[in-house]
C-alpha atoms as a PDB file:
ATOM      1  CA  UNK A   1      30.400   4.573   9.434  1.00  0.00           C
ATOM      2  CA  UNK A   2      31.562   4.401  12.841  1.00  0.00           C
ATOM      3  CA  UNK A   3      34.944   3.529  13.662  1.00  0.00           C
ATOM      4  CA  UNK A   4      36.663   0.805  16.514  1.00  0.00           C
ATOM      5  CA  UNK A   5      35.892   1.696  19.885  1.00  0.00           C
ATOM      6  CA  UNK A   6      34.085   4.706  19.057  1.00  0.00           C
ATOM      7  CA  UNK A   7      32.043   6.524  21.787  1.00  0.00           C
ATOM      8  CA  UNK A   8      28.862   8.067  20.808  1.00  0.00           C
ATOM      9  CA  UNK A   9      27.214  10.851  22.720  1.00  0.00           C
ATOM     10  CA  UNK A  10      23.508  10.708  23.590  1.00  0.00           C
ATOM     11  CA  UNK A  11      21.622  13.560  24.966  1.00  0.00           C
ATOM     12  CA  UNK A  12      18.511  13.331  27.192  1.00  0.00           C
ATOM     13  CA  UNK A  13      15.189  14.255  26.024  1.00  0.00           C
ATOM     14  CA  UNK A  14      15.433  17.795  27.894  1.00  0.00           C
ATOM     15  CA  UNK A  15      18.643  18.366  26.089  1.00  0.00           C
ATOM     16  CA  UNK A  16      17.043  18.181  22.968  1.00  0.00           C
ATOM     17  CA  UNK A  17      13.963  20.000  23.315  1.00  0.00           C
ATOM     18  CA  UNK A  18      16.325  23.233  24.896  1.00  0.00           C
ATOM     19  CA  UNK A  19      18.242  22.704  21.611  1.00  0.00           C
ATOM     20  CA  UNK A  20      15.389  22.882  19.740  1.00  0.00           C
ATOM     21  CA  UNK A  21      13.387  25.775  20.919  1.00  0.00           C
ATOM     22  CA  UNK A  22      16.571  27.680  20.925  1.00  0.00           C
ATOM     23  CA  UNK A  23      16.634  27.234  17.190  1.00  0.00           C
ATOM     24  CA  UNK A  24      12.953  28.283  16.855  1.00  0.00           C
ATOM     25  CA  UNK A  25      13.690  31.769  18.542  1.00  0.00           C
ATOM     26  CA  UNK A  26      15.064  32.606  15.072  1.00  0.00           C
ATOM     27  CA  UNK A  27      18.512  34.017  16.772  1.00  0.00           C
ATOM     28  CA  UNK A  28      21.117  31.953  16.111  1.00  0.00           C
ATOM     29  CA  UNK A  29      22.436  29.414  13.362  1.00  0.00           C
ATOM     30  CA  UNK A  30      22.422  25.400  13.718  1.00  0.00           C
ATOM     31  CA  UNK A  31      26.622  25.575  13.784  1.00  0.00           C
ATOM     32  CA  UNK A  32      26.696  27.891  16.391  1.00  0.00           C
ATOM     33  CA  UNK A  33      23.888  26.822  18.599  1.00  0.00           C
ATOM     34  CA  UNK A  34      25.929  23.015  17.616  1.00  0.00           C
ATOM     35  CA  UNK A  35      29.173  24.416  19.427  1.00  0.00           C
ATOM     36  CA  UNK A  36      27.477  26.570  22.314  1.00  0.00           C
ATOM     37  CA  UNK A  37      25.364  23.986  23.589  1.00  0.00           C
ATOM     38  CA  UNK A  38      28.578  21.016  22.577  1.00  0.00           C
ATOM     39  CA  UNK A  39      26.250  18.784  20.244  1.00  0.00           C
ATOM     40  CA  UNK A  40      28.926  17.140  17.905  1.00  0.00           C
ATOM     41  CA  UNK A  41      27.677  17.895  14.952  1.00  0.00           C
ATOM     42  CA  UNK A  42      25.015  20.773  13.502  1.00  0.00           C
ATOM     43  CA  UNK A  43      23.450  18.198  11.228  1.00  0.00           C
ATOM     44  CA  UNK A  44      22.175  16.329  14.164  1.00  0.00           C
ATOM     45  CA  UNK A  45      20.420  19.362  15.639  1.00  0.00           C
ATOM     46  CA  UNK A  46      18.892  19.667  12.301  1.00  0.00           C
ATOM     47  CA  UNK A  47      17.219  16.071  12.648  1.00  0.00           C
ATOM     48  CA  UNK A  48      15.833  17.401  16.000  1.00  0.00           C
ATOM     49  CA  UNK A  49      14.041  20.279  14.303  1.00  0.00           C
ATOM     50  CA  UNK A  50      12.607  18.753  11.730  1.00  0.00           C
ATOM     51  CA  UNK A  51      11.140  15.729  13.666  1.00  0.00           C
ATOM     52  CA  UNK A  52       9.998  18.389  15.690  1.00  0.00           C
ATOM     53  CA  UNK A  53       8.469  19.840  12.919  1.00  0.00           C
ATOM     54  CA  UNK A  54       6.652  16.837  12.531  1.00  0.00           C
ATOM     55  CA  UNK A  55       5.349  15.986  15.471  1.00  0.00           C
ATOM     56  CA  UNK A  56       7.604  12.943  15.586  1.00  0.00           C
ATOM     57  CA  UNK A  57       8.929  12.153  19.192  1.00  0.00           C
ATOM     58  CA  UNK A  58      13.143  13.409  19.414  1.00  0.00           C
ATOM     59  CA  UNK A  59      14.037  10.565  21.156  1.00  0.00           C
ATOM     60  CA  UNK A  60      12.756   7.179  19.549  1.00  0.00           C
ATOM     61  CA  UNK A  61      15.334   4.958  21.329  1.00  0.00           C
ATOM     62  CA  UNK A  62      13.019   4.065  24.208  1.00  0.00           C
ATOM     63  CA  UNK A  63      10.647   1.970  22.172  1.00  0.00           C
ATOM     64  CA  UNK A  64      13.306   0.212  20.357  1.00  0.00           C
ATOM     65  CA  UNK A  65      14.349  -3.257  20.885  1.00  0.00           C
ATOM     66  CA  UNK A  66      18.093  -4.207  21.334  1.00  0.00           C
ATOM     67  CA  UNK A  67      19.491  -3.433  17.992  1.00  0.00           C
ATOM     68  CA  UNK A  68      22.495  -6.186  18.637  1.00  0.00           C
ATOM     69  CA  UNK A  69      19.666  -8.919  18.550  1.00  0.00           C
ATOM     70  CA  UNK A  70      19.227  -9.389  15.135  1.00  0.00           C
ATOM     71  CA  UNK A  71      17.052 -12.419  13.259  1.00  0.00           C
ATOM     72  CA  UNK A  72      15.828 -14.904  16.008  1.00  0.00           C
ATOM     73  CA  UNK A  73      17.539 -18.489  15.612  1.00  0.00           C
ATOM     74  CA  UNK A  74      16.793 -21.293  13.768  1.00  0.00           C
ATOM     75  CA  UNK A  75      15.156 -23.836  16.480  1.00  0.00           C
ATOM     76  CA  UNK A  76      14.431 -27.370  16.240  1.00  0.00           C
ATOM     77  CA  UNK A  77      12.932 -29.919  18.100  1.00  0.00           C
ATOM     78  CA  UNK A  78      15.386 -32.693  17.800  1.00  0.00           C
ATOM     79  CA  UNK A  79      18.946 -33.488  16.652  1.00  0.00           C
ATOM     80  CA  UNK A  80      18.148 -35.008  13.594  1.00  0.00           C
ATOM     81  CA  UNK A  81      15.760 -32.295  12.371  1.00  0.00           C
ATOM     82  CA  UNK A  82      19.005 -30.081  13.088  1.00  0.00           C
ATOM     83  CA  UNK A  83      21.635 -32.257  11.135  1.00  0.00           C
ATOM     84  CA  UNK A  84      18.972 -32.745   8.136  1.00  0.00           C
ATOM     85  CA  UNK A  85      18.829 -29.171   8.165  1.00  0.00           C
ATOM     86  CA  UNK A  86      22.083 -28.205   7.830  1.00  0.00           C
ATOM     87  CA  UNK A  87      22.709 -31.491   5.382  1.00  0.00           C
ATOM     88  CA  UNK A  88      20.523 -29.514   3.368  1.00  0.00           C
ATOM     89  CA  UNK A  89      22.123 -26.722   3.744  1.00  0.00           C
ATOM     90  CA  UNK A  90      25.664 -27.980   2.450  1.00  0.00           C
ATOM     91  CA  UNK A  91      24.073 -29.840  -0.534  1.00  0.00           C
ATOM     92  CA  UNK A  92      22.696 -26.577  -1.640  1.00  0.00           C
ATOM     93  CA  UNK A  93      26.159 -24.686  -1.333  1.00  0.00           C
ATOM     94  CA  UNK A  94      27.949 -27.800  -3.295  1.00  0.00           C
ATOM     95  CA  UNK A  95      25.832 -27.503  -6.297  1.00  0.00           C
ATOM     96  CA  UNK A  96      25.228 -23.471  -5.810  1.00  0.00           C
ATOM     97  CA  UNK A  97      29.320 -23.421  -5.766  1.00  0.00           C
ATOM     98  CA  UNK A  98      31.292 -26.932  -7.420  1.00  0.00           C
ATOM     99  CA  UNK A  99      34.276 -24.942  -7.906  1.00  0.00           C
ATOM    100  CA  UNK A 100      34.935 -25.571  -4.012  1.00  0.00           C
ATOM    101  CA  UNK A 101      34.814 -29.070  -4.386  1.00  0.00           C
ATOM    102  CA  UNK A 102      38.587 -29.199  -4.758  1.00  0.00           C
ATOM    103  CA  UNK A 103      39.893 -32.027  -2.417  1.00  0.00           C
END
């Protein structure tokens, strides 16, 4: 889980395809091809090969949407569809919970 102002590396394409073929030469381990080359951790150049492997692309970040955006919002087209909405909304949570009906 990543921590509070964490920084994560990325590496460019390039980066990983060197990493990769220098793995494939059959010379050196994942842990020390990790630390020569400064990839934080082995396990990631293990991802690498394998979608290699595969044939899957190494870098699938350039396809992807924002992942901050999340589920699109709720629209509506007036005020009153809006407040009916979430009058609906709190009835549901009063009977779903009437222990927090405590005034």
């Amino acid at each position: 889980m990543a921590k509070k102002e964490q920084v994560f590396k990325s590496y460019t394409e390039e980066f990983k395809i060197e990493a990769v073929q220098t793995y494939l030469t059959g010379v050196e381990s994942y842990k020390v091809i990790a630390e020569r080359l400064g990839i934080t951790n082995c396990t990631q150049l293990k991802v690498w090969v394998q979608k290699h492997r595969k044939g899957e692309p190494l870098d699938t970040r350039k396809d992807a949407t924002n992942p901050m955006k999340g589920r699109p919002r709720t629209t509506f087209a007036s005020v009153e569809e809006e407040r009916d909405y979430l009058k609906a909304q709190v009835d549901y949570l009063k009977k779903r919970y009437p222990n927090l009906l405590t005034e």
